[in-house]
C-alpha atoms as a PDB file:
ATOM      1  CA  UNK A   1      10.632  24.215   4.014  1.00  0.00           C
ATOM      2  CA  UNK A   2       9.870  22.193   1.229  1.00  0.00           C
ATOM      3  CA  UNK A   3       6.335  21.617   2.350  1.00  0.00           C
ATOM      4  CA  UNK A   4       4.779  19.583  -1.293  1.00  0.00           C
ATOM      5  CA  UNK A   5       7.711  16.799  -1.136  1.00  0.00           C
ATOM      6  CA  UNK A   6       6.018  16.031   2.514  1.00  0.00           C
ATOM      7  CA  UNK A   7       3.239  14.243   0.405  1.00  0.00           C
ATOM      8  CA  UNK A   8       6.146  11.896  -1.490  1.00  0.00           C
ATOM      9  CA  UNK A   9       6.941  11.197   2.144  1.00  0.00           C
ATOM     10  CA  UNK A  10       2.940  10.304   3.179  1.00  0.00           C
ATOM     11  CA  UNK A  11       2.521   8.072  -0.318  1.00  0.00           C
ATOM     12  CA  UNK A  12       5.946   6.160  -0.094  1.00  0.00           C
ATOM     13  CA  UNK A  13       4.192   3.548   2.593  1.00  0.00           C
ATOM     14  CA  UNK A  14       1.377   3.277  -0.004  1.00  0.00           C
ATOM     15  CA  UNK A  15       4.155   2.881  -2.531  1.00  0.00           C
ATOM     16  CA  UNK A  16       6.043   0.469  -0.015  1.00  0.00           C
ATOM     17  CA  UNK A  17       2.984  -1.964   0.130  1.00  0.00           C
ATOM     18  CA  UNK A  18       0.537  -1.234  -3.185  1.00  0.00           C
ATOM     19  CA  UNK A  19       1.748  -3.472  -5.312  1.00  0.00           C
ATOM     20  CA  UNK A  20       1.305  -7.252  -6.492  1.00  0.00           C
ATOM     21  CA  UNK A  21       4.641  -8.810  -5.269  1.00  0.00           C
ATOM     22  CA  UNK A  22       7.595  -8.072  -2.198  1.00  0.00           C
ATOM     23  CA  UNK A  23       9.608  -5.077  -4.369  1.00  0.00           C
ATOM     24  CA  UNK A  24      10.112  -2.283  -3.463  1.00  0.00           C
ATOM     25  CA  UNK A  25       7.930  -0.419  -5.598  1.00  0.00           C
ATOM     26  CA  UNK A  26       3.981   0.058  -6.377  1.00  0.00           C
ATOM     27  CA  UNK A  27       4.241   0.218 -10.193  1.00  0.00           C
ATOM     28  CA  UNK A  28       1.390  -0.885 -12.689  1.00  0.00           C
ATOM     29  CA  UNK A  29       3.538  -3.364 -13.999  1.00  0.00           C
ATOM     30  CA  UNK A  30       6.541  -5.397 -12.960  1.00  0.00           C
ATOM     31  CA  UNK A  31       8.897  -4.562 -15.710  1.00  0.00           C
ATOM     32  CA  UNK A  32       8.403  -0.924 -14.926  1.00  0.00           C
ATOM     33  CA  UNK A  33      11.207   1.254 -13.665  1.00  0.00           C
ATOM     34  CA  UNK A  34       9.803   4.452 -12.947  1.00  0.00           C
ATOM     35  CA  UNK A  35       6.816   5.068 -11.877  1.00  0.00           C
ATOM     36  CA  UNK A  36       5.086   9.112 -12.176  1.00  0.00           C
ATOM     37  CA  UNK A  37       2.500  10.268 -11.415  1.00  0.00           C
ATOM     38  CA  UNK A  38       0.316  13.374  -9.127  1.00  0.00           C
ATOM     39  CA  UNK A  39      -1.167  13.026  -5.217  1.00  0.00           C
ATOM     40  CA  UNK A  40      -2.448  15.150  -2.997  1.00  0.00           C
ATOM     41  CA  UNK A  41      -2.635  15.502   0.605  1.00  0.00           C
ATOM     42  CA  UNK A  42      -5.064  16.082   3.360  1.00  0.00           C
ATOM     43  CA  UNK A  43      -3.669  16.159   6.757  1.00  0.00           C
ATOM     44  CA  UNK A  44      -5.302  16.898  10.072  1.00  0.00           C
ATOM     45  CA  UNK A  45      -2.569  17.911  12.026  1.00  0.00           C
ATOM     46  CA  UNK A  46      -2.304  18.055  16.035  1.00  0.00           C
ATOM     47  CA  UNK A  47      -0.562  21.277  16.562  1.00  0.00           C
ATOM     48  CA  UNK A  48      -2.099  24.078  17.934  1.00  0.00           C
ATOM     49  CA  UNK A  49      -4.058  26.600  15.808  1.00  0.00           C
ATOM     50  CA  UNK A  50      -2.848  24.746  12.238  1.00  0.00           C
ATOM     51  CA  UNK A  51      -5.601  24.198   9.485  1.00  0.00           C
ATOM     52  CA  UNK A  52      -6.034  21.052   7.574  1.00  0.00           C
ATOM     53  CA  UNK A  53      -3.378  20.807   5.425  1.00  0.00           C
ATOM     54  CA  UNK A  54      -4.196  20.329   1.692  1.00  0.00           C
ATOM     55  CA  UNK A  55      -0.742  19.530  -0.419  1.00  0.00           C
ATOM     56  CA  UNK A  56      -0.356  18.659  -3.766  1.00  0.00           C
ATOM     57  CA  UNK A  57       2.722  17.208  -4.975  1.00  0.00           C
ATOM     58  CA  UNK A  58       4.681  15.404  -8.068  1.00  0.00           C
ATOM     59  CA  UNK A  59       4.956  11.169  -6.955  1.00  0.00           C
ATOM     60  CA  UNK A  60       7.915   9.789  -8.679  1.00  0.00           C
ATOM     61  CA  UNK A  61       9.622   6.679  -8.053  1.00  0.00           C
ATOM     62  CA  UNK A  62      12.756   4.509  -9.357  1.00  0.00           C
ATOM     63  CA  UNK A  63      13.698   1.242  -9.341  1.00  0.00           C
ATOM     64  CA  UNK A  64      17.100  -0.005 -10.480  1.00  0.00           C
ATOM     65  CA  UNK A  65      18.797  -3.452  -9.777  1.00  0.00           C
ATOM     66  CA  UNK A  66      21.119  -1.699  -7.429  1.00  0.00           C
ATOM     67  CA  UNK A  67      19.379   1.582  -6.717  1.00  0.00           C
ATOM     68  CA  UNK A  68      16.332   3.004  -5.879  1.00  0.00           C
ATOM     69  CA  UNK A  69      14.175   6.448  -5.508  1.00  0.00           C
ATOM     70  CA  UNK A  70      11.132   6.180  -3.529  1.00  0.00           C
ATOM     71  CA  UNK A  71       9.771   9.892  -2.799  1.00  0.00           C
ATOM     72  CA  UNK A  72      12.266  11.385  -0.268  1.00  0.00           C
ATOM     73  CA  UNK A  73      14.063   8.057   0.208  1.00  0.00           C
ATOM     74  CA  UNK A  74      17.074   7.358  -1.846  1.00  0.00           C
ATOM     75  CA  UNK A  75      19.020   3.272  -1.747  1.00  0.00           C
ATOM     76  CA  UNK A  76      21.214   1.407  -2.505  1.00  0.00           C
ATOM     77  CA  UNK A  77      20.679  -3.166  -1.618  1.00  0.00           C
ATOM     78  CA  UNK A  78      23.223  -4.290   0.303  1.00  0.00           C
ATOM     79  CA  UNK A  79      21.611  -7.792  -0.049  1.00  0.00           C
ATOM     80  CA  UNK A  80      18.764  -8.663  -1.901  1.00  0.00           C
ATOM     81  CA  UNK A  81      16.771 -11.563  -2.442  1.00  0.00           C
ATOM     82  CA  UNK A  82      13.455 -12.450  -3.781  1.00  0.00           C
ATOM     83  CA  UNK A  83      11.998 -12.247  -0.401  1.00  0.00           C
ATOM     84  CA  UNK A  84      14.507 -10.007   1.874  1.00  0.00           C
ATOM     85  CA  UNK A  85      16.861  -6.560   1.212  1.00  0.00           C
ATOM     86  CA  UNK A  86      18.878  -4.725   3.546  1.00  0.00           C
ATOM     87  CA  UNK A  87      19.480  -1.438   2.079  1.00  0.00           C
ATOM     88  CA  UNK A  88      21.531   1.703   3.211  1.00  0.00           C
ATOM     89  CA  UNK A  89      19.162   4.838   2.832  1.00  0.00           C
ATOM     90  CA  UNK A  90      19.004   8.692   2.879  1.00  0.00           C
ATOM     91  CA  UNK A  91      15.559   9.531   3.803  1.00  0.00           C
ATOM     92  CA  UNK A  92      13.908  13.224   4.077  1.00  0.00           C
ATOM     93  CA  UNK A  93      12.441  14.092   7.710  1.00  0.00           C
ATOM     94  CA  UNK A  94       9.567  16.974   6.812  1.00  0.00           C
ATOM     95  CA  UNK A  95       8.660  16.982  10.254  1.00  0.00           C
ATOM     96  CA  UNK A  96       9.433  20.598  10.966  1.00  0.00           C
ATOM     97  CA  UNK A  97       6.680  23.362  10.669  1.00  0.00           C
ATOM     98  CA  UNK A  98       6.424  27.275  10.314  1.00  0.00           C
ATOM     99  CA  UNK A  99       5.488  28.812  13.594  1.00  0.00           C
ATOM    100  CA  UNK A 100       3.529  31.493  11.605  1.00  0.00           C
ATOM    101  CA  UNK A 101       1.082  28.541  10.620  1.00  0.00           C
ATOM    102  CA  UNK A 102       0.224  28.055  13.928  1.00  0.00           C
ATOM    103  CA  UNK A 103      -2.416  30.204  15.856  1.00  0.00           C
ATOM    104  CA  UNK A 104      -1.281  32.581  17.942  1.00  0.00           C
ATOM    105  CA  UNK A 105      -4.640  32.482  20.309  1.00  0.00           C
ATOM    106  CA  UNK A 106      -4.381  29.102  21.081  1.00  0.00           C
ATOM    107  CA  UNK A 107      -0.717  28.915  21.957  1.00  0.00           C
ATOM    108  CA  UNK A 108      -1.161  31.718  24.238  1.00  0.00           C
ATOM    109  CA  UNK A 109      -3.771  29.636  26.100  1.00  0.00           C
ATOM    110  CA  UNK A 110      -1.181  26.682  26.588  1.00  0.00           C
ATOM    111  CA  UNK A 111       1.771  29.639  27.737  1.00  0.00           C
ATOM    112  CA  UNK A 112       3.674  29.959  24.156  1.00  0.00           C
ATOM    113  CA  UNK A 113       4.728  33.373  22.910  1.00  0.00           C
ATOM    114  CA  UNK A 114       4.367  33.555  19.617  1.00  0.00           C
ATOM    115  CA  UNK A 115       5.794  35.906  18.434  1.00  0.00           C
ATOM    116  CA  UNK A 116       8.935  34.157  20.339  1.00  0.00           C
ATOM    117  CA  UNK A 117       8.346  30.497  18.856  1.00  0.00           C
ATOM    118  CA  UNK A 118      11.204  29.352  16.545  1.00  0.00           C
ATOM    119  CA  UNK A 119      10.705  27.537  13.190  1.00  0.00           C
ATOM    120  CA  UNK A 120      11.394  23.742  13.919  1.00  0.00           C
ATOM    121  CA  UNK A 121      13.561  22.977  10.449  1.00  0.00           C
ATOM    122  CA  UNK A 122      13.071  19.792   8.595  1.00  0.00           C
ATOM    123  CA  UNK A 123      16.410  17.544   8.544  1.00  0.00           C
ATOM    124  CA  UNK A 124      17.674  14.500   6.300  1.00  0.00           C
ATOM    125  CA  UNK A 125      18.490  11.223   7.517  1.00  0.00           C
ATOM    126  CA  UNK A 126      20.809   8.586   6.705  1.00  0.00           C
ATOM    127  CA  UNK A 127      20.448   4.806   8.057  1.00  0.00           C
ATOM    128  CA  UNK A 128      19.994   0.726   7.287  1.00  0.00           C
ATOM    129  CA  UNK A 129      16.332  -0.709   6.105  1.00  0.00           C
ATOM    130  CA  UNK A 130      15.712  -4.285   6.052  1.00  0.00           C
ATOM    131  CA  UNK A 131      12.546  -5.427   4.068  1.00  0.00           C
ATOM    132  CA  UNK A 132      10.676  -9.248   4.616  1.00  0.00           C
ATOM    133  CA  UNK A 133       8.147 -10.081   1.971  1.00  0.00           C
ATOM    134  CA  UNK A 134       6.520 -13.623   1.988  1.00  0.00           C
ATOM    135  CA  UNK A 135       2.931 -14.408   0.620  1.00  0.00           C
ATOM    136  CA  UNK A 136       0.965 -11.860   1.109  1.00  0.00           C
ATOM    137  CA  UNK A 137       2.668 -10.136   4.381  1.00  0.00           C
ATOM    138  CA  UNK A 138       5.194  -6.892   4.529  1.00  0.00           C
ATOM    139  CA  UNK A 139       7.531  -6.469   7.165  1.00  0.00           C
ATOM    140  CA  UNK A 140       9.601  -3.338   7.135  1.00  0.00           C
ATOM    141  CA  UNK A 141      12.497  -2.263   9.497  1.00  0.00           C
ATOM    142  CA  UNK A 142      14.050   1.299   9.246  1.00  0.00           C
ATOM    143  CA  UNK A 143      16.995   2.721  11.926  1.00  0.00           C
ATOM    144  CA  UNK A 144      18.037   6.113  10.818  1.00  0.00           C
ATOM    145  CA  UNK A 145      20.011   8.928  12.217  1.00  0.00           C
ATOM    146  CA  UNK A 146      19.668  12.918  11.818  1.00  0.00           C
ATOM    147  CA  UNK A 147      22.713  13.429   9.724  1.00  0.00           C
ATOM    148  CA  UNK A 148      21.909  17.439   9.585  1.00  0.00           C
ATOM    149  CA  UNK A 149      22.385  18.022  13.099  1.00  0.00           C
ATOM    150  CA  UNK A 150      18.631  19.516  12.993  1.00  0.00           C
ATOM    151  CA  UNK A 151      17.406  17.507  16.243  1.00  0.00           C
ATOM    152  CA  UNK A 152      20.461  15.683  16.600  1.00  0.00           C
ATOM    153  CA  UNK A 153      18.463  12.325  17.272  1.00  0.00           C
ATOM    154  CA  UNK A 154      17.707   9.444  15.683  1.00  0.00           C
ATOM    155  CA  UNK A 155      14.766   7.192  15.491  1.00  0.00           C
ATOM    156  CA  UNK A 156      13.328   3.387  14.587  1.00  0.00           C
ATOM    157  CA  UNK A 157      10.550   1.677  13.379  1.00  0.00           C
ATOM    158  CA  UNK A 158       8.472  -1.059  12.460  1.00  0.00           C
ATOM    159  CA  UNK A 159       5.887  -1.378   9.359  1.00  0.00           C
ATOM    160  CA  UNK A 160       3.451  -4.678   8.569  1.00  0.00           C
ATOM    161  CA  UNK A 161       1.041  -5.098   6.229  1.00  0.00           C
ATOM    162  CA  UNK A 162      -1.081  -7.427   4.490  1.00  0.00           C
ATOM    163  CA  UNK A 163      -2.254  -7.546   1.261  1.00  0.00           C
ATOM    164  CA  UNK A 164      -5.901  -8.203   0.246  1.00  0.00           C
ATOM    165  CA  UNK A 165      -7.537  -8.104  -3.319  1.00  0.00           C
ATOM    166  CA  UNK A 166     -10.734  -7.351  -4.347  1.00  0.00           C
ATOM    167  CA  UNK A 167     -11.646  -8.086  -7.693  1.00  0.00           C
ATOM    168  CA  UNK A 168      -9.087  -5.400  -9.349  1.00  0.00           C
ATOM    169  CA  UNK A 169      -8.368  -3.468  -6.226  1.00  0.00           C
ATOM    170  CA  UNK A 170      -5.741  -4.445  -3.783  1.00  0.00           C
ATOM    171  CA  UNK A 171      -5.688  -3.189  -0.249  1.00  0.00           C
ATOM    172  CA  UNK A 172      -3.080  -3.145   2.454  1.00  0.00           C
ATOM    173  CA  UNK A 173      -4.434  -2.928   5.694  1.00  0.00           C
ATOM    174  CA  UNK A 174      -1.253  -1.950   8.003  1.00  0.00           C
ATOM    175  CA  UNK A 175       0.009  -0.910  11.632  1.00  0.00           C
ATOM    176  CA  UNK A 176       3.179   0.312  12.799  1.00  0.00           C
ATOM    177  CA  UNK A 177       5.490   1.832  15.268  1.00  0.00           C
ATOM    178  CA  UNK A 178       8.403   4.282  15.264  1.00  0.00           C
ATOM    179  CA  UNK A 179      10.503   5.381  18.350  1.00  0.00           C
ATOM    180  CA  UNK A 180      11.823   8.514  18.310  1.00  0.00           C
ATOM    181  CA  UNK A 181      14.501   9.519  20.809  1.00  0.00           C
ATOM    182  CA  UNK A 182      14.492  12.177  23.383  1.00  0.00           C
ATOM    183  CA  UNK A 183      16.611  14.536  21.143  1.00  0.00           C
ATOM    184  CA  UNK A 184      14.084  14.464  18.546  1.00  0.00           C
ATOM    185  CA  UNK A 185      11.247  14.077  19.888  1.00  0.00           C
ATOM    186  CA  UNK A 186      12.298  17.177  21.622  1.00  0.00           C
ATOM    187  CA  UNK A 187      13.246  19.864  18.844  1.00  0.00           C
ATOM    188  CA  UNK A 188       9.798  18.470  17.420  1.00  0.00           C
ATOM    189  CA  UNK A 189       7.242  19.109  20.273  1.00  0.00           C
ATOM    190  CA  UNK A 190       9.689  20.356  23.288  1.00  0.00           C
ATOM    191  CA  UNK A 191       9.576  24.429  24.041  1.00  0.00           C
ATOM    192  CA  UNK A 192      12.535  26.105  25.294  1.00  0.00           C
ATOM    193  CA  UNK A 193      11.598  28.809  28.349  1.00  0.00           C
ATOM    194  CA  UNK A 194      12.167  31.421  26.109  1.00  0.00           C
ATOM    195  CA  UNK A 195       9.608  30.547  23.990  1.00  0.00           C
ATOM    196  CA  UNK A 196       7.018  30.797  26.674  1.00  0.00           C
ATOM    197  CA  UNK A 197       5.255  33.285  28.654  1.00  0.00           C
ATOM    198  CA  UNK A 198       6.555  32.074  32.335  1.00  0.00           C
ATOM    199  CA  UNK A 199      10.217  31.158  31.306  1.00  0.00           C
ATOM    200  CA  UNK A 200       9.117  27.477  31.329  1.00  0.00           C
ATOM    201  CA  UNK A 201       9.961  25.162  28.850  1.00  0.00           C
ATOM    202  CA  UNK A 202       8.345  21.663  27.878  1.00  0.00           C
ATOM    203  CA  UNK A 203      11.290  18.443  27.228  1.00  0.00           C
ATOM    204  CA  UNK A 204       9.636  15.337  26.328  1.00  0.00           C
ATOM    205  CA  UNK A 205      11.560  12.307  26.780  1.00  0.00           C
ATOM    206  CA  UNK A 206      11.848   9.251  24.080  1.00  0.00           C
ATOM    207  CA  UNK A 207       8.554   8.700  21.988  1.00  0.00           C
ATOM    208  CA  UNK A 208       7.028   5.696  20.853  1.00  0.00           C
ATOM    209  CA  UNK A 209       4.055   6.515  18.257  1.00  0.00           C
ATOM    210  CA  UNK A 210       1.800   3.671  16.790  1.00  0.00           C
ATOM    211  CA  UNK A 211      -0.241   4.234  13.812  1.00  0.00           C
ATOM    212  CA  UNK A 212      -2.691   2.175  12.098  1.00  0.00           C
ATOM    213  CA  UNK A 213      -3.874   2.089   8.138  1.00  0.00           C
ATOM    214  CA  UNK A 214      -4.866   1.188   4.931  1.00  0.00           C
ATOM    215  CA  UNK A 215      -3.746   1.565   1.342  1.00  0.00           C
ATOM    216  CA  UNK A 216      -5.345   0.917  -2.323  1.00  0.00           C
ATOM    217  CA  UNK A 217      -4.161   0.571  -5.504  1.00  0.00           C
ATOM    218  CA  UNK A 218      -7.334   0.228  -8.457  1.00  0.00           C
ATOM    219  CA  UNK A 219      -5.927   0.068 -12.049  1.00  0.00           C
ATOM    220  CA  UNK A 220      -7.069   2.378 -14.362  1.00  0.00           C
ATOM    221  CA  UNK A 221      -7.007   2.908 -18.519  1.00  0.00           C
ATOM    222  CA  UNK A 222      -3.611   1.226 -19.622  1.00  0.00           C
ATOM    223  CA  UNK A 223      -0.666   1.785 -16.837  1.00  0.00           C
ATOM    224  CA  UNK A 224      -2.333   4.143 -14.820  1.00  0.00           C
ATOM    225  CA  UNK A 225      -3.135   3.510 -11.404  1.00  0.00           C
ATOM    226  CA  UNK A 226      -5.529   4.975  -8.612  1.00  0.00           C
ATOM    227  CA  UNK A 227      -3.177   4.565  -5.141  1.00  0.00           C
ATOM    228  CA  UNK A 228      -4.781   5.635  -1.687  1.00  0.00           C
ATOM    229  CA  UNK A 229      -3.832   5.716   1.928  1.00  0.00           C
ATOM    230  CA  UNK A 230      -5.590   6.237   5.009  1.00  0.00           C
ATOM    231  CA  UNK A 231      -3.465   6.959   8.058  1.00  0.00           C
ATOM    232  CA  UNK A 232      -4.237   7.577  11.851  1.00  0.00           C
ATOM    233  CA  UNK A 233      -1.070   8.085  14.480  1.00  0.00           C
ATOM    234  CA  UNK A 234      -1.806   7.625  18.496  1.00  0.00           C
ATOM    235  CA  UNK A 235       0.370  10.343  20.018  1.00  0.00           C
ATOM    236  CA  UNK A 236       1.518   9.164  23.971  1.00  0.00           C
ATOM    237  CA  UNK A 237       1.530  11.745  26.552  1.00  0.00           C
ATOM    238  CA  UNK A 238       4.781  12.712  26.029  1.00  0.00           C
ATOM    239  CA  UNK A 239       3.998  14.325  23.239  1.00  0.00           C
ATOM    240  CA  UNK A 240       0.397  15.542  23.744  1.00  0.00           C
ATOM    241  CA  UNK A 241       1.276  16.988  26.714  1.00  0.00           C
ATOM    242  CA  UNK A 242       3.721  19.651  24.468  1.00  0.00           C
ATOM    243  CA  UNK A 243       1.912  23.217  24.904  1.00  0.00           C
ATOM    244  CA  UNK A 244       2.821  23.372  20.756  1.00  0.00           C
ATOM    245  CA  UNK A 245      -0.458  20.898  20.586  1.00  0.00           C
ATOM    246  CA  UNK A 246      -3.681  21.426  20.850  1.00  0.00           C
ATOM    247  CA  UNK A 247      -4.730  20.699  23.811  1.00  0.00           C
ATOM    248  CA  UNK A 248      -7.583  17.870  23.359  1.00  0.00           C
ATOM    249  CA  UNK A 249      -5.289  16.220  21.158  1.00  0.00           C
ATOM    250  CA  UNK A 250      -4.611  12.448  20.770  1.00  0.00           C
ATOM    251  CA  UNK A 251      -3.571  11.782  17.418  1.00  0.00           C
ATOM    252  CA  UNK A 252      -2.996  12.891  13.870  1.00  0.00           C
ATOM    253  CA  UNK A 253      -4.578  11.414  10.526  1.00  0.00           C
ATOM    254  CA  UNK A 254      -4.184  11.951   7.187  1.00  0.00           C
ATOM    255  CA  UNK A 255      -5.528  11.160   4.118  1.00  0.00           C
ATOM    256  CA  UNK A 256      -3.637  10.247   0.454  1.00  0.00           C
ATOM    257  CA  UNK A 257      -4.703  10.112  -3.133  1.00  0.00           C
ATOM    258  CA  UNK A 258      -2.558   9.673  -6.370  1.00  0.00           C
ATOM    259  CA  UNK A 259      -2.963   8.459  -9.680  1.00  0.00           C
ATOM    260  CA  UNK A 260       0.464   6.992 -11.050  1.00  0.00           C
ATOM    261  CA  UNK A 261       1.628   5.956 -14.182  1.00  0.00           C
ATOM    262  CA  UNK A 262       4.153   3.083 -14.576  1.00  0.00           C
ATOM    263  CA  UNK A 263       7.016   3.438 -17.884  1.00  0.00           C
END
């Protein structure tokens, strides 16, 4: 698994919303096309046994009158105004793990072999993304399919924020939802029976996960930029009740630094 483009996939929200108008691109300046630049990761995750997570990774983005490159999301506007854009997409899903980074003691306490626990794989997705931008307010849509037959499922959400300056620094407070259905939410945190001790497997049905946040964006010397996010997802029973979690666990949150420079 590509494991270090996850963190293009964690700052591309910050990217979505750190900026100083509705595009759809956090660059230091408005005539710049690319953006590059270096982030790094911390994320507590919920599954069972796994460490912290500390990721660094390349942040480039791309902005053409047509096309785009936002981390692990590639489009193309189907319409585009100065305030709205519907846009086909391919996105990257990184959702999948290594069952050797899990811990073997604690999914033995929740009835997981591990020795027996597949890989979940991470998948690509291809879908429609409709963007509203007026004053200071966000509104992104997403619907997108697994197109790699990984999960097989497909999923939509829902992002808003609202921007806020202070003095030089602008920050995006945020909150959002994303449904995922019962196919994917089950290769994700589902166990088959053979995966487990008793011959029992776990099937969760259709997910809906909330999460709450907030970006920054500071300018530095010239075009470089300080970007931040600050992310917390509320898991629902259906998936906290999956023996691959820990067993206390309610939500995942994850931190996001990168310095970017705009050309």
């Amino acid at each position: 698994m590509i494991r270090p483009v996850l963190t293009l996939a964690l700052l591309f929200p910050l990217s979505a919303f750190a900026q100083s108008d509705t595009t759809e691109h956090a660059v230091p300046s408005a005539n710049d096309r690319w953006t590059l630049g270096l982030g790094v990761s911390a994320k507590d995750t919920a599954y069972a046994g796994e460490d912290i997570q500390l990721r660094p990774a390349p942040l480039v983005n791309f902005q053409g009158k047509r096309f785009y490159w936002q981390g692990v999301t590639l489009g193309m506007h189907l319409w585009k105004t100065s305030d709205f854009s519907l846009d086909a997409v391919v996105s990257g899903r990184f959702d999948g793990f290594d069952s050797d980074d899990l811990g073997r003691e604690e999914l033995a306490a929740n009835g997981v072999d591990f020795d027996r626990l597949g890989d979940r794989d991470d998948a690509a997705d291809a879908g429609i993304a409709a963007r509203w931008g007026w004053d200071a307010h966000q509104l992104h849509v997403r619907a997108l399919a697994d197109i790699t037959d990984t999960s097989g499922g497909y999923e939509l959400s829902a992002d808003y924020g609202y921007r806020v300056r202070l003095g030089r620094t602008t920050l995006i407070p945020g909150v959002g939802v994303r449904w995922m259905s019962d196919d994917m939410a089950n290769y994700y945190y589902g166990v088959a029976p053979g995966e487990t001790f008793a011959g029992v497997g776990y099937q969760p049905d259709a997910a809906l996960v909330p999460h709450v946040g907030v970006a920054f964006s500071h300018p530095l010397a010239g075009k470089w930029r300080l970007q931040g996010l600050l992310r917390y997802q509320f898991l629902p029973n259906e998936l906290t009740d999956s023996p691959l979690l820990e067993r206390d666990a309610s939500g995942a949150a994850q931190l996001v630094i990168g310095v970017a420079r705009g050309f």
